[in-house]
N, C-alpha and C. Protein backbone atom coordinates (compact mmCIF):
# COMPACT_ATOMS: atom_id res chain seq x y z
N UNK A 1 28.84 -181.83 159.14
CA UNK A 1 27.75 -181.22 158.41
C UNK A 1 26.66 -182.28 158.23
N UNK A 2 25.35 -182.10 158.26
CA UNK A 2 24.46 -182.95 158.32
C UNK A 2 24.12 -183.29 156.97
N UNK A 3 23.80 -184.33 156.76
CA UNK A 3 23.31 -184.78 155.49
C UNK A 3 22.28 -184.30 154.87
N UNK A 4 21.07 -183.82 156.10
CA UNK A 4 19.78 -183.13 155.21
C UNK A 4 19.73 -181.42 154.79
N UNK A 5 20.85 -180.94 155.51
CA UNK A 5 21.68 -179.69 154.67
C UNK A 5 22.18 -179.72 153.15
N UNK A 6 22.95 -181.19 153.35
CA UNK A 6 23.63 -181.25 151.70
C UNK A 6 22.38 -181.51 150.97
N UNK A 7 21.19 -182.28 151.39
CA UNK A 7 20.37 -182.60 150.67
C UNK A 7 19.46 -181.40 149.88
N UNK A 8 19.51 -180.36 150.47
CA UNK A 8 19.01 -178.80 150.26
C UNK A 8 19.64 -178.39 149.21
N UNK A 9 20.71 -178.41 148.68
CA UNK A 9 21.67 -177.91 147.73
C UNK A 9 20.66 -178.34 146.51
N UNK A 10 20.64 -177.23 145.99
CA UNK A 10 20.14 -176.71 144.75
C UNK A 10 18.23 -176.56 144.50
N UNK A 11 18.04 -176.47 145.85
CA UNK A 11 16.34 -176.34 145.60
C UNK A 11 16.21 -174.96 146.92
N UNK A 12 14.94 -174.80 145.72
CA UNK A 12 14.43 -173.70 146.90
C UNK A 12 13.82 -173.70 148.24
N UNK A 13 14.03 -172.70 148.75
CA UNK A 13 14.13 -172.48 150.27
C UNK A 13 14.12 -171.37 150.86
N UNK A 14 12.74 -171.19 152.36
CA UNK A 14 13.15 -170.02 152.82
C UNK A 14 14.11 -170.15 153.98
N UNK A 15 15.15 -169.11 154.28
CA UNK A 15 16.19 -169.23 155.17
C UNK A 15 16.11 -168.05 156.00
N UNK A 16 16.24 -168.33 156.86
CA UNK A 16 16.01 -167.33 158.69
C UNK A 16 17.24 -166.77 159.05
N UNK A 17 17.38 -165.65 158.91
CA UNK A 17 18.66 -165.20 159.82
C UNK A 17 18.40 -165.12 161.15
N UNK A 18 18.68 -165.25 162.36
CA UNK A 18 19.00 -165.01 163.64
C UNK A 18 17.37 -164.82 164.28
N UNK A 19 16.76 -164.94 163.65
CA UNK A 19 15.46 -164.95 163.70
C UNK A 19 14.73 -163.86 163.32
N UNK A 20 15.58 -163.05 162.71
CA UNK A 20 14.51 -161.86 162.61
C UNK A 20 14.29 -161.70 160.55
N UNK A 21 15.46 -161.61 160.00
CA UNK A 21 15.35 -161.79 158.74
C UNK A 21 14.90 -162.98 157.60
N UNK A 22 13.94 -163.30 156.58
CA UNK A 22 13.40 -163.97 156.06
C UNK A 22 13.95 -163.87 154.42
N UNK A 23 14.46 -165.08 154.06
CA UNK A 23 14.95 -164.45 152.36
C UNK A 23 14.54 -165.90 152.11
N UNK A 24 13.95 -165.41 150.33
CA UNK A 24 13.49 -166.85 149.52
C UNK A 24 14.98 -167.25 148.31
N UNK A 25 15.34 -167.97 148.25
CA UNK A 25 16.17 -168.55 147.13
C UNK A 25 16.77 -169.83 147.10
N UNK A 26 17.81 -170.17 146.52
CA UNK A 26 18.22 -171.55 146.60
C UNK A 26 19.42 -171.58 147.32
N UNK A 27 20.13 -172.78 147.62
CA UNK A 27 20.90 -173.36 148.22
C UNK A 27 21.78 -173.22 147.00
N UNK A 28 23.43 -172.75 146.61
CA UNK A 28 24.25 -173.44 145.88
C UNK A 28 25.28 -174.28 146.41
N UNK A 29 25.95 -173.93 147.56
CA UNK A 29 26.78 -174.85 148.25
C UNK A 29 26.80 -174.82 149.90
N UNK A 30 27.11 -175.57 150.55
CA UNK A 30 27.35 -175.81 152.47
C UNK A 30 28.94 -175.86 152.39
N UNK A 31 29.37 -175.47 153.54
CA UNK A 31 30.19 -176.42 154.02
C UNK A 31 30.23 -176.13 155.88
N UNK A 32 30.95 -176.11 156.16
CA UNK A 32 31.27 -176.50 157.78
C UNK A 32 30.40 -174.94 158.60
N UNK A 33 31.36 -173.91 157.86
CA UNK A 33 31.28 -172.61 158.12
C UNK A 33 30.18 -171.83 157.56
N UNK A 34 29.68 -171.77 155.92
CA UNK A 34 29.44 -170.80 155.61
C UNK A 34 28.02 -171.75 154.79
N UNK A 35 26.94 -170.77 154.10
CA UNK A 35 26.24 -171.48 153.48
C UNK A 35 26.01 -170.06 152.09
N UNK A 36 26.34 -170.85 150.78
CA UNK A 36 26.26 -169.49 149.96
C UNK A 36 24.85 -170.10 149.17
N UNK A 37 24.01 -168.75 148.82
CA UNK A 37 22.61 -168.74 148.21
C UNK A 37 22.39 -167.92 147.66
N UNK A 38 21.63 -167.89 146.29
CA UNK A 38 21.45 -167.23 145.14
C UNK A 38 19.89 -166.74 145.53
N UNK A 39 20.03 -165.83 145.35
CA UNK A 39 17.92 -164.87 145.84
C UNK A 39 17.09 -165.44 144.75
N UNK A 40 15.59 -165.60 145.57
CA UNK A 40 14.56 -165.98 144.08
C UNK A 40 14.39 -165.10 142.79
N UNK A 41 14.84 -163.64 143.26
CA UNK A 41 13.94 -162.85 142.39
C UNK A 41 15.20 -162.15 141.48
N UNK A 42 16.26 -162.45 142.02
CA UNK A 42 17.55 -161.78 141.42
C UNK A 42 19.06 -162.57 140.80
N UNK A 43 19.54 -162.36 140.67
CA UNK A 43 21.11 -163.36 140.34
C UNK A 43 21.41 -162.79 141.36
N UNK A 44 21.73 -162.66 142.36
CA UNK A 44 22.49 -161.94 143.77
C UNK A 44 23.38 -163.08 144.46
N UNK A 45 23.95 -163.34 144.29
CA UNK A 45 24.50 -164.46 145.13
C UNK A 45 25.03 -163.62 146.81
N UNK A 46 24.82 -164.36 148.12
CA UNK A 46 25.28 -164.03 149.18
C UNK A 46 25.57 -165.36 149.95
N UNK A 47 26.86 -164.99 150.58
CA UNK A 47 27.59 -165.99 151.29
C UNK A 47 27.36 -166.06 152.90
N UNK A 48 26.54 -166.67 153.86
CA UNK A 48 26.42 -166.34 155.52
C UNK A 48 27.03 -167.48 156.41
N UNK A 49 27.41 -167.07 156.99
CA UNK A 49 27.81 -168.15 157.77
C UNK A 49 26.66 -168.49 158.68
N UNK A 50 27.15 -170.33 159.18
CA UNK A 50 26.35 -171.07 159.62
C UNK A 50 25.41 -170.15 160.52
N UNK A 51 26.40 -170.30 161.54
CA UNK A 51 26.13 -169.79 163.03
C UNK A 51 24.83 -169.05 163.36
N UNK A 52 24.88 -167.74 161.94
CA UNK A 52 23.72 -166.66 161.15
C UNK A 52 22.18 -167.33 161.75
N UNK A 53 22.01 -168.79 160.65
CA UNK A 53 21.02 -169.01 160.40
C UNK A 53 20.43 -169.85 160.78
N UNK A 54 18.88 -169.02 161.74
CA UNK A 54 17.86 -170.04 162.43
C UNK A 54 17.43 -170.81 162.10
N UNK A 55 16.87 -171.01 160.87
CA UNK A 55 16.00 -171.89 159.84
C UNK A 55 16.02 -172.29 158.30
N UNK A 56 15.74 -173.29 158.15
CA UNK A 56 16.03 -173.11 156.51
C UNK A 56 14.92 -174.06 156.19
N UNK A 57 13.68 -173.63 155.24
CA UNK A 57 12.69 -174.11 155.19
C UNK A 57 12.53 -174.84 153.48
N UNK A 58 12.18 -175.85 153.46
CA UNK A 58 11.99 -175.81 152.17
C UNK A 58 11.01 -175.49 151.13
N UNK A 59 10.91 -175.09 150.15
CA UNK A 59 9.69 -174.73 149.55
C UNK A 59 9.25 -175.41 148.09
């Protein structure tokens, strides 16, 4: 796992699914497989795996 992934954990960010989907929220944890993130506008927590996601931008 790269270091400037862990460095993302706990700030906001927009994140890319597969290239077509765009969601704003934060980072709560990484690991190898999966990356779980809480939405800006909601308590929603969702869990995606790596593989998922094209981009992860910071904001």
């Amino acid at each position: 796992m790269s270091k400037l992934l862990l460095d993302m954990v706990g700030k906001e960010c927009k994140i890319t699914f597969l290239g077509i989907n765009e969601i704003k929220g934060s980072i709560i944890s990484v690991d190898d497989d999966w990356i779980k993130f809480k939405y800006a506008k909601s308590s929603k927590v969702k869990i995606v795996k790596t593989c998922f996601v094209s981009s992860i931008l910071e904001l």
